[in-house]
N, C-alpha and C. Protein backbone atom coordinates (compact mmCIF):
# COMPACT_ATOMS: atom_id res chain seq x y z
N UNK A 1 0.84 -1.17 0.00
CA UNK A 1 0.00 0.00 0.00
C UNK A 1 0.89 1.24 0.00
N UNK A 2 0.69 2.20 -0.88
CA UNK A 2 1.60 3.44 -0.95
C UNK A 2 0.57 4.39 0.02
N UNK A 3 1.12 5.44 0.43
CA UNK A 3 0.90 7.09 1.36
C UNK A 3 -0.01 7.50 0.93
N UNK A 4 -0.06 7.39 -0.44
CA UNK A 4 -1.03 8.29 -2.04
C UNK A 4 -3.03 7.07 -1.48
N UNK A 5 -2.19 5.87 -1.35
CA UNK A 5 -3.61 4.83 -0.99
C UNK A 5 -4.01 5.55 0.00
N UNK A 6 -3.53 5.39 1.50
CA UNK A 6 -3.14 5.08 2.78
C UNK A 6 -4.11 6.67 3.16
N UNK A 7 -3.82 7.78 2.73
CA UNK A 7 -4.29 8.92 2.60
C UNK A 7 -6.21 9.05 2.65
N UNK A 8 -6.54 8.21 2.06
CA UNK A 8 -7.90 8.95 1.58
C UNK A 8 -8.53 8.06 2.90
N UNK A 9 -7.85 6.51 3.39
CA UNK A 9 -8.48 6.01 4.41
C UNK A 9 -8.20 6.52 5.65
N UNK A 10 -6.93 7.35 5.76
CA UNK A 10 -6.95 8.08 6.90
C UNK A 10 -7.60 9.27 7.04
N UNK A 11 -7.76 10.23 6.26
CA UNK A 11 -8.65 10.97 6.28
C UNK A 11 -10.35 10.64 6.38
N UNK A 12 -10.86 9.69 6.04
CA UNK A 12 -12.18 9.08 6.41
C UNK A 12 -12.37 8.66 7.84
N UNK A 13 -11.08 8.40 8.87
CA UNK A 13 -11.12 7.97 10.38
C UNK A 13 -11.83 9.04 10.68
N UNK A 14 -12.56 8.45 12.12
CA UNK A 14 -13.19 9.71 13.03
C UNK A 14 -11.96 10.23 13.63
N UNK A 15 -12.47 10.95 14.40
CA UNK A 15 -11.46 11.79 15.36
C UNK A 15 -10.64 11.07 16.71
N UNK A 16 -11.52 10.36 16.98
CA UNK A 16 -11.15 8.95 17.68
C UNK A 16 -9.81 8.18 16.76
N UNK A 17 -10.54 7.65 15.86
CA UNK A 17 -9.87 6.74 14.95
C UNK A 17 -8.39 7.22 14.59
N UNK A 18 -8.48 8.83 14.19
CA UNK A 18 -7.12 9.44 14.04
C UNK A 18 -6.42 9.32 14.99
N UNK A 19 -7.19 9.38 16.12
CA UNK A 19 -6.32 9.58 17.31
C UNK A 19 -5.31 8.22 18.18
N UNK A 20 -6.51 7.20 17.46
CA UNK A 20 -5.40 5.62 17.86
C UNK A 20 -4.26 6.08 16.65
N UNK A 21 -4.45 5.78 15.49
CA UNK A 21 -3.28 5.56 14.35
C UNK A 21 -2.16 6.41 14.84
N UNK A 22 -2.63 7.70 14.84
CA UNK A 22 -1.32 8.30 15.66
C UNK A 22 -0.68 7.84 16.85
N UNK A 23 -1.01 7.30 17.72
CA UNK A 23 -0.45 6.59 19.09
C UNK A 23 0.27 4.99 18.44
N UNK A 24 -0.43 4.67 17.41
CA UNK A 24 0.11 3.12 16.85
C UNK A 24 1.29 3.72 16.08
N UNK A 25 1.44 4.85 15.21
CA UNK A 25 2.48 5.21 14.30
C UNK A 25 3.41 5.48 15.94
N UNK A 26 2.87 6.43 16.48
CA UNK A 26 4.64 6.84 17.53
C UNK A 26 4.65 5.37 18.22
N UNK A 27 3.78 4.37 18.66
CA UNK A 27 4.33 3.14 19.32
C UNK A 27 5.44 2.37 18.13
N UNK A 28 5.06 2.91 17.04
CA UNK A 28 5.38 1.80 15.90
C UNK A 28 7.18 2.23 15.72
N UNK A 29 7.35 3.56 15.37
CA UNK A 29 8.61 4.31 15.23
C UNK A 29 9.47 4.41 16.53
N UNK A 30 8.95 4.45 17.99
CA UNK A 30 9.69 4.29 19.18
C UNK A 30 9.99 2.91 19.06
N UNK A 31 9.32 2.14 18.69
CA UNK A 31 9.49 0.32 19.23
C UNK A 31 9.01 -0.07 20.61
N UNK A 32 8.54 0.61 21.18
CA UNK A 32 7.90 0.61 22.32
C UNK A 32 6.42 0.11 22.48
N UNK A 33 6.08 -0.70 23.23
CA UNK A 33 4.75 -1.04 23.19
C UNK A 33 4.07 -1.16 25.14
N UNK A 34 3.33 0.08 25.16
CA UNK A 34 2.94 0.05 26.38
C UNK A 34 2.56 -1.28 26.47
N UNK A 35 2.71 -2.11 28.20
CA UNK A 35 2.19 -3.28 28.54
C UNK A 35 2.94 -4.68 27.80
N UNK A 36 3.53 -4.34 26.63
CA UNK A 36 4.48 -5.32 25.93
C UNK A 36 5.28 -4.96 25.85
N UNK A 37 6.56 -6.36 26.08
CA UNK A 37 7.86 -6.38 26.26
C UNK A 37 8.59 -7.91 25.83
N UNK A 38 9.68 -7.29 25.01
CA UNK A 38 10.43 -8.67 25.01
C UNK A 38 11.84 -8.51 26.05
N UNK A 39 11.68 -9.89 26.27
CA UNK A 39 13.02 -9.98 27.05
C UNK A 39 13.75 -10.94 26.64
N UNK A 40 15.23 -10.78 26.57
CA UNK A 40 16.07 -12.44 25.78
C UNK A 40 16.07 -13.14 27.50
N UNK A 41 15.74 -14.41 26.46
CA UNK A 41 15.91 -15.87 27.18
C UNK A 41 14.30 -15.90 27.79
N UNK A 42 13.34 -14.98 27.62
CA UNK A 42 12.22 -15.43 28.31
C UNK A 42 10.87 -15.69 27.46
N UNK A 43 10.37 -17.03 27.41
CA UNK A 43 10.28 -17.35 26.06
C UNK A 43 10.41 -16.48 24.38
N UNK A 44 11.94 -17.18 24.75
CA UNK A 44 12.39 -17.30 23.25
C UNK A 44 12.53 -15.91 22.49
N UNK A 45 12.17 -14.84 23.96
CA UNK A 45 12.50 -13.43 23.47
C UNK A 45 11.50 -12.78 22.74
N UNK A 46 10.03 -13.58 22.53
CA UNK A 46 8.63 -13.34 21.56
C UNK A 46 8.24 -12.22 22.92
N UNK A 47 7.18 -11.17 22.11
CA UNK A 47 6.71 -10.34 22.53
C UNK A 47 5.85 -10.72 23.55
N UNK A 48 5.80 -10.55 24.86
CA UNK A 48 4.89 -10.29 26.34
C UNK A 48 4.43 -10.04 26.85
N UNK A 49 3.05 -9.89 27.32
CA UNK A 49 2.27 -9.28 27.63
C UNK A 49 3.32 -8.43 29.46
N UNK A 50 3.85 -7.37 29.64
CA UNK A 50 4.74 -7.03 30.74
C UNK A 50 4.52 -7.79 31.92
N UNK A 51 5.67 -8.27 32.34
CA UNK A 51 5.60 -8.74 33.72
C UNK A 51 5.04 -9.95 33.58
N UNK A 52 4.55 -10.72 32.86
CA UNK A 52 4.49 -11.93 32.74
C UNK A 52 4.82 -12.86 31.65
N UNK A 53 5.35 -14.27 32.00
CA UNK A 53 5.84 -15.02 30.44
C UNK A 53 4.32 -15.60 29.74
N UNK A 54 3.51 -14.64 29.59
CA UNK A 54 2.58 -15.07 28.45
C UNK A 54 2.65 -14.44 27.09
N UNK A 55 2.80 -15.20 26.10
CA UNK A 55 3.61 -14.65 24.70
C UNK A 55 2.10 -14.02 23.75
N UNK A 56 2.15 -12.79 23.07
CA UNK A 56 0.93 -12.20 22.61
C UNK A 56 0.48 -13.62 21.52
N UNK A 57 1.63 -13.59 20.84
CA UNK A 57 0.86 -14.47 19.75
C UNK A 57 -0.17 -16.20 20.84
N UNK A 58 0.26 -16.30 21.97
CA UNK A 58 -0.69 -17.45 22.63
C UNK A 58 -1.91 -16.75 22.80
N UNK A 59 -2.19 -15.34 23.10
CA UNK A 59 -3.45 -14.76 23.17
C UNK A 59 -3.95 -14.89 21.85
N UNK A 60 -3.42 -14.42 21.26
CA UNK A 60 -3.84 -14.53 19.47
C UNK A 60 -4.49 -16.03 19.27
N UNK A 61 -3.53 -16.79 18.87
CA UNK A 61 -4.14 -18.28 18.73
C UNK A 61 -5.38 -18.29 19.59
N UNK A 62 -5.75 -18.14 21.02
CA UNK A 62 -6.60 -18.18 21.73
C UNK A 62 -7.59 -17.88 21.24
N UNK A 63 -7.72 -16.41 20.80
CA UNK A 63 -9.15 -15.93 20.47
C UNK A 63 -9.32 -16.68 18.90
N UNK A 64 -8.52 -17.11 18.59
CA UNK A 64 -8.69 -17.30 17.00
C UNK A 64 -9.28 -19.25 17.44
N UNK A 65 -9.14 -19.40 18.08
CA UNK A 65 -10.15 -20.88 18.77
C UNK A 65 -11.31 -20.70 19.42
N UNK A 66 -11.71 -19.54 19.55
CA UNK A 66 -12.63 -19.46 20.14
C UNK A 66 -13.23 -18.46 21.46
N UNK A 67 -11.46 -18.37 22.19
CA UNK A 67 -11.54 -17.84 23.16
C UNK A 67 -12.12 -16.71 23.55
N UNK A 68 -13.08 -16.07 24.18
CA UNK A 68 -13.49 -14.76 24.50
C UNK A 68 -12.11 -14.25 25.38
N UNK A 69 -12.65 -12.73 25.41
CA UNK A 69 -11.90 -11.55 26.33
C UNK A 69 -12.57 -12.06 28.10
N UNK A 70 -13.47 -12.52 28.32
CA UNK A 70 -13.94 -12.83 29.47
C UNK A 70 -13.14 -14.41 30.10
N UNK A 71 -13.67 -15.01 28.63
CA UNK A 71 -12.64 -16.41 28.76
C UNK A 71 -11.24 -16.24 29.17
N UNK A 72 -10.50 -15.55 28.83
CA UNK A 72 -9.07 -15.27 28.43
C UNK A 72 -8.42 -14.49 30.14
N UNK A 73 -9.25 -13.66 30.79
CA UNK A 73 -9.36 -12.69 31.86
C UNK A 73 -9.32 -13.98 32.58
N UNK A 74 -10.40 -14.85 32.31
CA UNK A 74 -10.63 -15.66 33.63
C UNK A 74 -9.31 -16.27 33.82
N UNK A 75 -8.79 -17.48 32.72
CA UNK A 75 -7.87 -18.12 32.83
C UNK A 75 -6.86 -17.67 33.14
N UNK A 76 -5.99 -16.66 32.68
CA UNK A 76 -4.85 -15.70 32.70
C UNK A 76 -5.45 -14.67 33.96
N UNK A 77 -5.31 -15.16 35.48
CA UNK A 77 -6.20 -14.01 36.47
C UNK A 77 -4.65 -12.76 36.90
N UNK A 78 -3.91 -12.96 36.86
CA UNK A 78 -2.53 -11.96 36.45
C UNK A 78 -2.88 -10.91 35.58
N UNK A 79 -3.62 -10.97 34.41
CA UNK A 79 -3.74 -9.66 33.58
C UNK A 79 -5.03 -9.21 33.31
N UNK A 80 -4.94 -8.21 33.08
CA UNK A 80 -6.65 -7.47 32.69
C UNK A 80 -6.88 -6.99 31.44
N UNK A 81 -8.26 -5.66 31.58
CA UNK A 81 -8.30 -6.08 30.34
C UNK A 81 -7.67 -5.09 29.33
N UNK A 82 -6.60 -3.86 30.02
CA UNK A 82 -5.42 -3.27 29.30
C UNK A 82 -4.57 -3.95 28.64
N UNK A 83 -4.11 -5.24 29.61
CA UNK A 83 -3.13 -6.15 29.16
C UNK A 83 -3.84 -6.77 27.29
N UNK A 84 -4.64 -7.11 27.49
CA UNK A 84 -5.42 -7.79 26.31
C UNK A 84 -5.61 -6.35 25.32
N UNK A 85 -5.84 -5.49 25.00
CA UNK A 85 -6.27 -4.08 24.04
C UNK A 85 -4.60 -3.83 23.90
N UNK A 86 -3.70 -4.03 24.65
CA UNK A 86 -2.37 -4.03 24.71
C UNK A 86 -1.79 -4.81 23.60
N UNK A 87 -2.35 -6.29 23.66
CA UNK A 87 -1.86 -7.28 23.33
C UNK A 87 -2.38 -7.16 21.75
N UNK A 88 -3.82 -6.83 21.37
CA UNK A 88 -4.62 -6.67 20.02
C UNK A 88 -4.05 -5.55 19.64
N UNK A 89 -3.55 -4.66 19.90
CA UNK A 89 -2.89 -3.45 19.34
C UNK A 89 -1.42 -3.95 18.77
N UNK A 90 -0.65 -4.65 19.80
CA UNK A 90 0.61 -5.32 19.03
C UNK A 90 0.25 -6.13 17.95
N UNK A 91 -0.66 -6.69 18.40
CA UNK A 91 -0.59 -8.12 17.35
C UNK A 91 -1.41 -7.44 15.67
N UNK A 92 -2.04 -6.64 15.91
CA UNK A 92 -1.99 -5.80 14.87
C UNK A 92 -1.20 -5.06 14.47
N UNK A 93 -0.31 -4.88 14.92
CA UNK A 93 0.81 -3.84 14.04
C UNK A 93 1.63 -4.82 13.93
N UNK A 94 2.22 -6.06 13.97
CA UNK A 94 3.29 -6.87 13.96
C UNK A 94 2.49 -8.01 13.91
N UNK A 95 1.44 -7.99 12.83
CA UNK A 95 0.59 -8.97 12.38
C UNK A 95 1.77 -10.51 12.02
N UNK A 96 2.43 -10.34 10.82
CA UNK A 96 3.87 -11.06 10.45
C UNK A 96 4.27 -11.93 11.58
N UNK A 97 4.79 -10.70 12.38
CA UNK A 97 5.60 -11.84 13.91
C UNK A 97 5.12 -12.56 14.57
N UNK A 98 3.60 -12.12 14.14
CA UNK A 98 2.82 -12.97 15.42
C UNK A 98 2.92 -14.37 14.51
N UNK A 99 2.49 -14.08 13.19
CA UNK A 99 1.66 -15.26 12.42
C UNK A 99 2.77 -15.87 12.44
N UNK A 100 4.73 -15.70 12.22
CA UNK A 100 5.33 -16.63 12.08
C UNK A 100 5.10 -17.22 13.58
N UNK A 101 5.34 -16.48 14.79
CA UNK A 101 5.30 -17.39 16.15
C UNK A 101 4.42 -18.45 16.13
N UNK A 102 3.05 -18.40 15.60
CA UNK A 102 2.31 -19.49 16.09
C UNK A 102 2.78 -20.66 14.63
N UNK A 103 3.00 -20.11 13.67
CA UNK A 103 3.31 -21.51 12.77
C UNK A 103 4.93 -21.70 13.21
N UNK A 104 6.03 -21.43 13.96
CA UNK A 104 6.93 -22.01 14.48
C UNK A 104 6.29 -22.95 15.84
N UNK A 105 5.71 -22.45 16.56
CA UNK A 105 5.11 -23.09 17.57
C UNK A 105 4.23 -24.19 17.08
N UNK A 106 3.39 -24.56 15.87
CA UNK A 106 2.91 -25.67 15.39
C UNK A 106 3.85 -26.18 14.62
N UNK A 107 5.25 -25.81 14.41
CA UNK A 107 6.28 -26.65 13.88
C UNK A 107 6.69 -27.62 14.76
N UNK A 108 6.41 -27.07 16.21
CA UNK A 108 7.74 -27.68 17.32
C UNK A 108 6.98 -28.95 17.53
């Protein structure tokens, strides 16, 4: 997608809508992701929901089986539901990393 595309759909966002993309562009250009973190040696250095070894792309797979946000809260009682809007915001911008993690993880 070129700037020239990218343009006419950003200008159609609400004011809201502008207002995430801009927070996803500066998360995207810092490398920073509030609530996510990688760390080496803790699984395998894949992106984390902070402070705990649960890897985004296992939330991902999750909801993509079925799992609800209520489901997901219950089981995982360590994170809430920032951690998770945290986790769907990464895994949307680093759509790629996630999708290779879970087809390396159905490799193993």
């Amino acid at each position: 997608m070129t700037l020239k595309e990218l343009e006419k759909q950003l200008l159609a966002l609400t004011p809201t809508e502008k207002t995430q993309a801009i927070q996803l562009l500066v998360q995207s250009l810092s490398n920073t992701w509030q609530g996510i973190e990688k760390t080496p040696g803790v699984c395998g250095g894949r992106a984390c929901i902070a402070g705990t070894r649960i890897p985004v792309w296992v939330m991902i797979e999750a909801r993509s089986l079925g799992y609800s946000e209520a489901d997901l809260l219950e089981n995982y009682p360590t994170i809430g539901a920032a951690d998770l809007a945290n986790t769907w915001a990464y895994a949307e911008a680093y759509s790629d990393e996630i999708e290779l993690a879970i087809r390396e993880n159905e490799e193993a």
